[in-house]
Protein backbone atom coordinates (compact mmCIF):
# COMPACT_ATOMS: atom_id res chain seq x y z
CA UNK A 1 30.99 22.26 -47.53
CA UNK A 2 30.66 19.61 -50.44
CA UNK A 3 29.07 15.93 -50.34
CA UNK A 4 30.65 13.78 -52.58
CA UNK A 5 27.42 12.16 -54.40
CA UNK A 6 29.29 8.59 -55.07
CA UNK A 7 30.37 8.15 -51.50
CA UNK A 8 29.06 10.64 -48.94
CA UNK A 9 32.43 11.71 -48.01
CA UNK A 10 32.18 15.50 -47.17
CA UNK A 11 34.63 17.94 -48.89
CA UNK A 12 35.89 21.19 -48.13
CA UNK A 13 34.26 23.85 -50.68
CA UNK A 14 37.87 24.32 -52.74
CA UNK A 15 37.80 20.53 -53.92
CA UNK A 16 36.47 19.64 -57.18
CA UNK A 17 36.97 15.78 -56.93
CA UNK A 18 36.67 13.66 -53.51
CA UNK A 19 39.48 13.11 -51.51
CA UNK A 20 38.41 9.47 -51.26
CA UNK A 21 36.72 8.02 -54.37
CA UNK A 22 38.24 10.69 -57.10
CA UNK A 23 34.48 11.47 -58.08
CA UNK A 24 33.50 15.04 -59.41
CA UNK A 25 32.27 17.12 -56.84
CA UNK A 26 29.04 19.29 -57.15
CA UNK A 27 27.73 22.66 -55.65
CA UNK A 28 28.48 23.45 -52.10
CA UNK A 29 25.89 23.29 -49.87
CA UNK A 30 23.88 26.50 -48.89
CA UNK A 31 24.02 28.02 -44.75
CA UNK A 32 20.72 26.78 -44.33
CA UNK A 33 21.39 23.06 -46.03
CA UNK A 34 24.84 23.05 -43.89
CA UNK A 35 22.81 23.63 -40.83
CA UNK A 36 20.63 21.40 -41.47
CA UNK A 37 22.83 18.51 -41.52
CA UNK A 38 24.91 19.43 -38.96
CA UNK A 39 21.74 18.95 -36.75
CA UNK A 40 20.44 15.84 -38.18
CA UNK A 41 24.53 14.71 -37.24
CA UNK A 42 24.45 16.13 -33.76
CA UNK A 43 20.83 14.56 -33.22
CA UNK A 44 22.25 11.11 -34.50
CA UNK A 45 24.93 10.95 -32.70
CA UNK A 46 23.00 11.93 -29.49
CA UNK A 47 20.68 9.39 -29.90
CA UNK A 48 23.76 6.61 -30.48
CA UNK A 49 25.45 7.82 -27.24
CA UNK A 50 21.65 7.52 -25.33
CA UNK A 51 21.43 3.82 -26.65
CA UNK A 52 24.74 2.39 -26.23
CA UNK A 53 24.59 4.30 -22.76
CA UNK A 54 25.04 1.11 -19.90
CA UNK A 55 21.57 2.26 -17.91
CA UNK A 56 19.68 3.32 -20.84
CA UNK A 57 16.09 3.77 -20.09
CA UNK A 58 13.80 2.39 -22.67
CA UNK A 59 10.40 3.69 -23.22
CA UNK A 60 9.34 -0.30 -22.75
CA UNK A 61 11.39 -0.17 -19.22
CA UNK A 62 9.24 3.62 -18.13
CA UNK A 63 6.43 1.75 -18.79
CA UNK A 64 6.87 -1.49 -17.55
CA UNK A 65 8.04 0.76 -14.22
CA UNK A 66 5.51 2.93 -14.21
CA UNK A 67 3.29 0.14 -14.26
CA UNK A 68 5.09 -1.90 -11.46
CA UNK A 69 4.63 1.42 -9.16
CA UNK A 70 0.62 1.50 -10.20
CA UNK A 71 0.51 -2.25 -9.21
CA UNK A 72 2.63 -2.31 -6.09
CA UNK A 73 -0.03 0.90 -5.01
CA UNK A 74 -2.76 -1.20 -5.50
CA UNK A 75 -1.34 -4.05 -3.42
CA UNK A 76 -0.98 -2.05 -0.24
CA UNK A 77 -4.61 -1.09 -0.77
CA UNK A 78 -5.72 -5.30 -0.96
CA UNK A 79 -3.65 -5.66 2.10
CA UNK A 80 -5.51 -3.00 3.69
CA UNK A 81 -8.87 -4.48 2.80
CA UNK A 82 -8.18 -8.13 3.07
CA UNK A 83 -6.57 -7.13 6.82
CA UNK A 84 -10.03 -5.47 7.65
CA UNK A 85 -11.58 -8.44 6.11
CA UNK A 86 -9.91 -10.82 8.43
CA UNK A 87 -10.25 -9.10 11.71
CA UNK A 88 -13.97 -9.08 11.13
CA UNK A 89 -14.30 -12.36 10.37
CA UNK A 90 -12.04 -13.08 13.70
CA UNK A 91 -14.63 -10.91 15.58
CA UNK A 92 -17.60 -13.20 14.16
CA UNK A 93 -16.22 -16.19 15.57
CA UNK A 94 -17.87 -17.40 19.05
CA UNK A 95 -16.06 -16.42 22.34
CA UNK A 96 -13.87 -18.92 23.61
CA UNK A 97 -13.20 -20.50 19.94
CA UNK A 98 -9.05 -20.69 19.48
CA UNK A 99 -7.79 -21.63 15.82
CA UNK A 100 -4.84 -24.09 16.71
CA UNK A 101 -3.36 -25.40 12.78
CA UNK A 102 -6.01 -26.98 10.77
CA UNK A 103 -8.27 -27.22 13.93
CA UNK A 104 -10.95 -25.10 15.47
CA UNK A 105 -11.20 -25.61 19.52
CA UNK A 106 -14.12 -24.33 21.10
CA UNK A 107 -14.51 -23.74 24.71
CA UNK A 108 -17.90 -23.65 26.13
CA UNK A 109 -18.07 -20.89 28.79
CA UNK A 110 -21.01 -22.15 30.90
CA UNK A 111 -19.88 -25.87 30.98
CA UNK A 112 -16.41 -25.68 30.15
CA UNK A 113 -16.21 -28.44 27.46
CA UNK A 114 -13.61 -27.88 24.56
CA UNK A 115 -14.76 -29.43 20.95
CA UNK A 116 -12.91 -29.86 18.50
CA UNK A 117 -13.56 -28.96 14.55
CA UNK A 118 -12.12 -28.59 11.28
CA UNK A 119 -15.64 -27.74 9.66
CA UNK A 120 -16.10 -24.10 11.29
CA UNK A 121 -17.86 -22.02 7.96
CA UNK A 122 -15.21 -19.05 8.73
CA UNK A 123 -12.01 -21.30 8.56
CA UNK A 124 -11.96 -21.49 4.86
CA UNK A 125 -11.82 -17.79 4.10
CA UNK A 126 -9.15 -17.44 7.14
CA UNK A 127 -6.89 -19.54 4.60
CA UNK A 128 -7.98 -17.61 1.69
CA UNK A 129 -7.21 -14.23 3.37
CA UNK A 130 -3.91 -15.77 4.45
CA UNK A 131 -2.87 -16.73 1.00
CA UNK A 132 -3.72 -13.28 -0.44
CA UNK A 133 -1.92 -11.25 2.05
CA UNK A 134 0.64 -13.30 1.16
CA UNK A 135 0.61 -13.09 -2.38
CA UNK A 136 -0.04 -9.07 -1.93
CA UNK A 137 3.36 -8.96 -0.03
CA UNK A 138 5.63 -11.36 -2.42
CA UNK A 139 3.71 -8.90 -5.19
CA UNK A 140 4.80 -5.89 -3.46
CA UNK A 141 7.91 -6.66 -2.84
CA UNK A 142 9.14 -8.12 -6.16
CA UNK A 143 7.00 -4.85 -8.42
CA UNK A 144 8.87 -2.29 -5.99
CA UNK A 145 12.24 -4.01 -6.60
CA UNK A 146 11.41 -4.31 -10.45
CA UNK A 147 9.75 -0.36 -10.68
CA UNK A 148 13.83 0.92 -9.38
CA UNK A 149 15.01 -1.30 -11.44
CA UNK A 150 13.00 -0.20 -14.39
CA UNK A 151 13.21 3.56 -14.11
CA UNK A 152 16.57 3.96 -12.31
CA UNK A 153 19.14 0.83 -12.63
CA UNK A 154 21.60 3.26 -12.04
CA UNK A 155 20.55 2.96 -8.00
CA UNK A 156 21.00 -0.72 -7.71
CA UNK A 157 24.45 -0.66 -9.81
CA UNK A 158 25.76 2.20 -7.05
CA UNK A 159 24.29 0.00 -4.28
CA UNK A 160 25.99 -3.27 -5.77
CA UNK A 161 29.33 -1.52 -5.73
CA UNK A 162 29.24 0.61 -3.07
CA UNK A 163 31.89 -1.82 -1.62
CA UNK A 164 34.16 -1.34 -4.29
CA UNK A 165 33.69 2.60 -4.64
CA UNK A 166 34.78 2.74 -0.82
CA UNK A 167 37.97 1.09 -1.13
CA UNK A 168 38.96 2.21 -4.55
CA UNK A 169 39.33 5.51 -6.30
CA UNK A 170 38.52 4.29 -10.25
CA UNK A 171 34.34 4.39 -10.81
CA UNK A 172 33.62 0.54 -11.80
CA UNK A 173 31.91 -0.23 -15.38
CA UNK A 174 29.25 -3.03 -15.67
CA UNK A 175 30.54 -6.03 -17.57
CA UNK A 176 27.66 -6.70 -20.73
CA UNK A 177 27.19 -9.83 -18.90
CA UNK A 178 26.18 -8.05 -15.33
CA UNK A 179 23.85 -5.42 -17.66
CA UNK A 180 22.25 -9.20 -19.50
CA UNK A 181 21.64 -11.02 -16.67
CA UNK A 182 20.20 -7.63 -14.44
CA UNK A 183 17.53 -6.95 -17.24
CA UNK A 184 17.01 -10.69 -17.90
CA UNK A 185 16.54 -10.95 -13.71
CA UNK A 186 14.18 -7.80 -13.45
CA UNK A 187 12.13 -9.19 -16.19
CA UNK A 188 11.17 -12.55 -14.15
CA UNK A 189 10.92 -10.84 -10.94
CA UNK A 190 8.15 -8.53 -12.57
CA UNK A 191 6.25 -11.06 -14.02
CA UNK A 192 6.53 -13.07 -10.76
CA UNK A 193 4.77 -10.01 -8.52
CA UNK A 194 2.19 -9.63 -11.81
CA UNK A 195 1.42 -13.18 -11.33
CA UNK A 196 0.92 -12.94 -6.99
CA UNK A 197 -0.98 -9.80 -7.51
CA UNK A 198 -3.31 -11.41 -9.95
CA UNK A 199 -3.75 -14.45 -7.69
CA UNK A 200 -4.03 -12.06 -5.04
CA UNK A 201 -6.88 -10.13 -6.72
CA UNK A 202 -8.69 -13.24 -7.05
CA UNK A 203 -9.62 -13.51 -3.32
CA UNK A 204 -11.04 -9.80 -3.88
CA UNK A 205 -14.73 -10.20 -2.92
């Protein structure tokens, strides 16, 4: 083989000018030159067909899912701890003592009289475990969704068209506006469980 130094064309060893550009052509290549190049082709070409491929898996995406996976772990451990939290503090309050809204009714078991209170000291970090839980859950929920998403798109594009794939023989292709919009939409819904698990890890005490 021959590489036509004006234009890169490559030449079959019998040709002393380039089929395309005329130019004079040099030595063939040697085995070990030819081989070369032929692998340095096939690895291009493998890494174009890996890129352009629809559910290509970026080395940003494995991280970003490995690190939704490590997070969403870590949420069902808060929600653990703040649900131990708040069943002890439920145990500390009095007997008889009923949390009705924003209210704390108390029920005195000798006499019988009920008071009424927004002032108990345990009420406040009732609300505070409430609002982490919460914020573990919407965190867990939205990291899971974003870790498939991240590490194997290819799931949720079967799952979207499972529909389809019953009813029709063909195997659908994702428009380049369903591939935009799915990384643009698993980008916000990561950041959105980063943010709830960092407002949930503010509670931790």
């Amino acid at each position: 083989m021959k590489i036509c130094g004006k234009c890169g064309a490559h030449q079959s060893d019998d040709r002393s000018t380039c089929l395309d550009c005329g130019a004079i052509l040099g030595r063939p290549l040697s085995e070990s030159e030819e081989r070369e190049l032929n692998e340095d082709i096939s690895d291009t070409l493998t890494g174009m067909s890996e890129r352009t491929e629809d559910f290509y898996v970026s080395p940003l995406d494995r991280v970003l899912g490995i690190a939704a996976i490590v997070l969403a772990v870590a949420m069902v451990i808060l929600l653990n701890v703040y649900s131990v939290q708040k069943n002890n503090l439920k145990s500390d309050l009095p007997s008889g003592t009923v949390i009705s809204g924003d209210m704390i009714i108390t029920t005195d078991p000798v006499t019988g009289t009920v008071g009424m209170s927004n002032a108990h000291p345990n009420r406040l970090s009732m609300e505070q475990l409430d609002r982490a839980m919460t914020n573990c859950l919407i965190a867990l929920v939205c990291l899971s969704f974003s870790a498939l998403e991240f590490l194997v798109p290819k799931v949720l594009w079967f799952l979207d068209t499972l529909r389809f794939r019953l009813w029709f023989s063909s195997d659908p292709s994702p428009s380049d506006w369903y591939l935009i919009t799915a990384k643009i939409f698993n980008y916000v819904i990561f950041f959105v469980g980063v943010l709830c698990a960092a407002c949930a890890m503010t509670y931790l005490v």
